[in-house]
N, C-alpha and C. Protein backbone atom coordinates (compact mmCIF):
# COMPACT_ATOMS: atom_id res chain seq x y z
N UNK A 1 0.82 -1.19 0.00
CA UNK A 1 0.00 0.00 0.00
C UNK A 1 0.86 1.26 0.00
N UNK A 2 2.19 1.54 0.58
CA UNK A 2 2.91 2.22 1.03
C UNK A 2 3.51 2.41 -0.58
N UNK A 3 3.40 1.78 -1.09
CA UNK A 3 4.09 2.10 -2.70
C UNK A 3 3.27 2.32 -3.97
N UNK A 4 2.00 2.20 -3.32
CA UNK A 4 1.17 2.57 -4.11
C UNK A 4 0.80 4.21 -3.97
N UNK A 5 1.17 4.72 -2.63
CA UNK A 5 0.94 6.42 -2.31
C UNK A 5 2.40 6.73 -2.61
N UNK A 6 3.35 6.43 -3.06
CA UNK A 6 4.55 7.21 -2.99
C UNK A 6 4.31 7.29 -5.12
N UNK A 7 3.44 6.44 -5.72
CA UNK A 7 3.20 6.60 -7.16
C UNK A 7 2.49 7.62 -7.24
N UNK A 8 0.93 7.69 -6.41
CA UNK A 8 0.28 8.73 -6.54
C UNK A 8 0.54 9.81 -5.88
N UNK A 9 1.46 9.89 -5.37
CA UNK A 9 1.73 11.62 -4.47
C UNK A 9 2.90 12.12 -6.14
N UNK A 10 3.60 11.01 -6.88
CA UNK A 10 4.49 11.52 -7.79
C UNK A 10 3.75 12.47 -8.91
N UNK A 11 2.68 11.40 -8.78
CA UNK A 11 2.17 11.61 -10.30
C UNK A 11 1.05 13.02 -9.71
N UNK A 12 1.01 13.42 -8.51
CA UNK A 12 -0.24 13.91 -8.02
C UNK A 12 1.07 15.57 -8.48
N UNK A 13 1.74 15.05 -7.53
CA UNK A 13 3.03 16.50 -7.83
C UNK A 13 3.79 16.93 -9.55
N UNK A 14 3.63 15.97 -9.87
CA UNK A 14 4.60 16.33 -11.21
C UNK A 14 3.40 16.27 -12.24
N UNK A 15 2.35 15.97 -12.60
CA UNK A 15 1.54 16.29 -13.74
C UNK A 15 0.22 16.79 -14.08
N UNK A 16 -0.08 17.58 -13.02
CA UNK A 16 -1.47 18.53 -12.35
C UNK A 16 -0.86 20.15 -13.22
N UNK A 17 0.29 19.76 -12.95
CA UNK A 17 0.84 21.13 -13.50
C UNK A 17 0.03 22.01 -15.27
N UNK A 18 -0.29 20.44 -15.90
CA UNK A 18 -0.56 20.78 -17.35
C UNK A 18 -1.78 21.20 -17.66
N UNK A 19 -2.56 21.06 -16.54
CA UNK A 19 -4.36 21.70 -16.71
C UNK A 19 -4.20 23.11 -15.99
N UNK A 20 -3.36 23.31 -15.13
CA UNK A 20 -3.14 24.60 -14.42
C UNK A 20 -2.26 25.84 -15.06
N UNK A 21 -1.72 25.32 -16.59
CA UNK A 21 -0.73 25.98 -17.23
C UNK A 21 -2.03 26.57 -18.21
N UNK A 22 -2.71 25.14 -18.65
CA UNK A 22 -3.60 25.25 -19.92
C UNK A 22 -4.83 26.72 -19.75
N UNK A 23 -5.73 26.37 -18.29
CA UNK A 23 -6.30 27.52 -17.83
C UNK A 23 -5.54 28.52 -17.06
N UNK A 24 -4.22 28.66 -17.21
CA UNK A 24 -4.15 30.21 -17.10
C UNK A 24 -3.88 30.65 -18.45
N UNK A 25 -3.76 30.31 -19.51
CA UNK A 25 -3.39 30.61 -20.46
C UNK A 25 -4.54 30.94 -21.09
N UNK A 26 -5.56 30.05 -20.94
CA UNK A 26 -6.95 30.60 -21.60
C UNK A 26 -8.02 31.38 -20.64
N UNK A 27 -7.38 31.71 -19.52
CA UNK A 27 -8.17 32.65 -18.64
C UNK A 27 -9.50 31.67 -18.01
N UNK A 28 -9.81 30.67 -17.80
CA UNK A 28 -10.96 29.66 -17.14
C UNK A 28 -10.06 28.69 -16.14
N UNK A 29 -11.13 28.40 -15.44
CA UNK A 29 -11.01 27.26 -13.97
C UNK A 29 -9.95 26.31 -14.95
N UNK A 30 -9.19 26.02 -14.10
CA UNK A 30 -8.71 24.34 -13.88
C UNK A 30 -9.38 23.48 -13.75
N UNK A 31 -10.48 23.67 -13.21
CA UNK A 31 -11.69 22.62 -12.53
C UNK A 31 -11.68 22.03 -14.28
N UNK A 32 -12.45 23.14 -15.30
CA UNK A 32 -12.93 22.79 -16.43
C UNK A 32 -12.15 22.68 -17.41
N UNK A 33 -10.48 22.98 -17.53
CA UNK A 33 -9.76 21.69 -17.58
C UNK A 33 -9.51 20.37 -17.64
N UNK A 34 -9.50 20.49 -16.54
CA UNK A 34 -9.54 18.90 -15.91
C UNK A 34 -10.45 17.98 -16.50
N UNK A 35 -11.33 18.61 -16.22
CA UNK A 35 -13.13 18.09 -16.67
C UNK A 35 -12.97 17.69 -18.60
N UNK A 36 -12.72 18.90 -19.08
CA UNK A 36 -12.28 18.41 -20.59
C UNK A 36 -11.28 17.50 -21.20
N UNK A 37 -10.45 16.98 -20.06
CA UNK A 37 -9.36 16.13 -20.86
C UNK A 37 -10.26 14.76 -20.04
N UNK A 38 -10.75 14.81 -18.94
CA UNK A 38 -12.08 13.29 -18.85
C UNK A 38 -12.68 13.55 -19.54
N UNK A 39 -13.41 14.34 -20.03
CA UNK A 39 -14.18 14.11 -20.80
C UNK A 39 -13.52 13.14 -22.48
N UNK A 40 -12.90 14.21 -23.00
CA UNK A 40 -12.14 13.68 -23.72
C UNK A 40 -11.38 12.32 -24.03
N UNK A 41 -10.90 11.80 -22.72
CA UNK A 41 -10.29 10.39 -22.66
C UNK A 41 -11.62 9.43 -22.82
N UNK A 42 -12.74 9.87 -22.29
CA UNK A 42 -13.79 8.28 -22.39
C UNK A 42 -14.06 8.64 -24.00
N UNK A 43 -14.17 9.96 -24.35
CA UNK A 43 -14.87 9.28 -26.10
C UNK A 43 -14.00 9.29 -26.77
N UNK A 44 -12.65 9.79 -26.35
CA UNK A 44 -11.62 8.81 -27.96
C UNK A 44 -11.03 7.93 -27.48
N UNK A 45 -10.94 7.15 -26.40
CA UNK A 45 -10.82 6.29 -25.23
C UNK A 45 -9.29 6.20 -25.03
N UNK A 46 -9.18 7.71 -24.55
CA UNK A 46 -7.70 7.49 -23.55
C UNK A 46 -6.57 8.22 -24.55
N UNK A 47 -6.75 8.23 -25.98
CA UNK A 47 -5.63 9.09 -26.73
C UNK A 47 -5.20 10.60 -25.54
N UNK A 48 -6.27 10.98 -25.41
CA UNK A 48 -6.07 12.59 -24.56
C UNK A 48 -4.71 12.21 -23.61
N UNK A 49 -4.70 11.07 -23.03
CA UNK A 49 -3.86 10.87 -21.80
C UNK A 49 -1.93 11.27 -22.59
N UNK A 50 -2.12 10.59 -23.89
CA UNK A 50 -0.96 10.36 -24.22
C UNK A 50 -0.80 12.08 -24.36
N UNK A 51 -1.38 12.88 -24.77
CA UNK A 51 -1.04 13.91 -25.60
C UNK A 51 -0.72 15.00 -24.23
N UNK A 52 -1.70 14.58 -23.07
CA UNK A 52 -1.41 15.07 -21.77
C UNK A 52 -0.12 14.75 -20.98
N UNK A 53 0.33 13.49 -21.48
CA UNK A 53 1.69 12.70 -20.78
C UNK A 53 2.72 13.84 -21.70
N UNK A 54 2.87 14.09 -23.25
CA UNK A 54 3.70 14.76 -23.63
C UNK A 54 3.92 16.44 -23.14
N UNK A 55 2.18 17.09 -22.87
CA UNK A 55 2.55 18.02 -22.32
C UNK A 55 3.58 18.52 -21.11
N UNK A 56 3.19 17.09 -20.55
CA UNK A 56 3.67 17.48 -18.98
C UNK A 56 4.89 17.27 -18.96
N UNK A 57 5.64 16.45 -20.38
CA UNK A 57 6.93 16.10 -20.14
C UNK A 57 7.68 17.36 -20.57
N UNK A 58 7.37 17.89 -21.20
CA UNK A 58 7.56 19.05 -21.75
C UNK A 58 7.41 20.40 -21.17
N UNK A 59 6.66 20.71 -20.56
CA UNK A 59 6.61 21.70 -19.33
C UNK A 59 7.88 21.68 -18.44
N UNK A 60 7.61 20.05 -18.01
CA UNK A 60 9.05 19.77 -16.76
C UNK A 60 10.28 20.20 -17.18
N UNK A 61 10.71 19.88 -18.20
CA UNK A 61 11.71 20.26 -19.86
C UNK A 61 11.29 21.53 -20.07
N UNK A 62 10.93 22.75 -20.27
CA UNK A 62 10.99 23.64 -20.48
C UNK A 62 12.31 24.76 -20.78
N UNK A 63 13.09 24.56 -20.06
CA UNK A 63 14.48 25.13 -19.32
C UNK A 63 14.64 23.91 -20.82
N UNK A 64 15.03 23.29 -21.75
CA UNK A 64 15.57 23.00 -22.76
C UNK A 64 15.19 23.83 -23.93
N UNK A 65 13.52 24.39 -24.19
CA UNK A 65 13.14 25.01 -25.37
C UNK A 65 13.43 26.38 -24.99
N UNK A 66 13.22 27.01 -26.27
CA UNK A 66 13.02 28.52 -25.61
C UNK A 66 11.65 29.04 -26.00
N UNK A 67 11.10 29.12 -24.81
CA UNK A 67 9.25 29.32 -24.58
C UNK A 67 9.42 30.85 -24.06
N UNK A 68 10.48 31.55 -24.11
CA UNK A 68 10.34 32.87 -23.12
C UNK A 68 11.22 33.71 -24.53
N UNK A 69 10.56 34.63 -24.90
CA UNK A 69 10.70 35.26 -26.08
C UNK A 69 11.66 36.95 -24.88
N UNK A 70 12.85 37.53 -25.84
CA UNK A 70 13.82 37.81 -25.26
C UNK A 70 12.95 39.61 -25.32
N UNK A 71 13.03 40.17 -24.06
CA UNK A 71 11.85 41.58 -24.52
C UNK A 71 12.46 42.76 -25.10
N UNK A 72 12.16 43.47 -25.86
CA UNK A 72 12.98 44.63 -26.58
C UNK A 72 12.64 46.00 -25.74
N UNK A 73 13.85 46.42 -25.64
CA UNK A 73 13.41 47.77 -25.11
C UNK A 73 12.85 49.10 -26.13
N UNK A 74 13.04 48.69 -27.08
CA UNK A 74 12.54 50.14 -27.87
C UNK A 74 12.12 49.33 -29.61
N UNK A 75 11.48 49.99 -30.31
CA UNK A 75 10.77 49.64 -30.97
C UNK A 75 12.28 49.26 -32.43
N UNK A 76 13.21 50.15 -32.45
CA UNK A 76 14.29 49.97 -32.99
C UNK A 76 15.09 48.66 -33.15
N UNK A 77 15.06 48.15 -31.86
CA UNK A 77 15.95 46.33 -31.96
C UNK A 77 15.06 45.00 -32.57
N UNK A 78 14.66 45.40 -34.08
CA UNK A 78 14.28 44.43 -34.76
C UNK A 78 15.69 43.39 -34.92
């Protein structure tokens, strides 16, 4: 039992992150998030999970892409 909560506290900490990235980005709850990728997994039965597993691997990985665009101070440094 004891190794069955040390899976779900991992997975509870490291991949919650990708519905909480998704709604701040589109300005709505996490709740309805969440709710759309279940939803999603029972009617294409479970594809959503994979595409959710890549998000999250990728978030964690972030610090490899460059997702943070460099800011210009004046309209001149094209």
């Amino acid at each position: 039992m004891r190794n069955i909560q040390k899976i779900v506290f991992f997975f509870e900490m490291r991949s919650y992150g990708v519905c909480t990235w998704w709604a701040r980005k589109l300005g709505i709850s996490s709740s309805k998030v969440k709710l759309g990728f279940i939803y999603a997994s029972f009617l294409t039965f479970g594809s959503p999970l994979l595409l959710y597993l890549v998000m999250a691997w990728i978030l964690e990985h972030k610090h490899f892409f460059k997702f943070q665009r460099k800011r210009r101070t004046s309209i001149w440094e094209l």
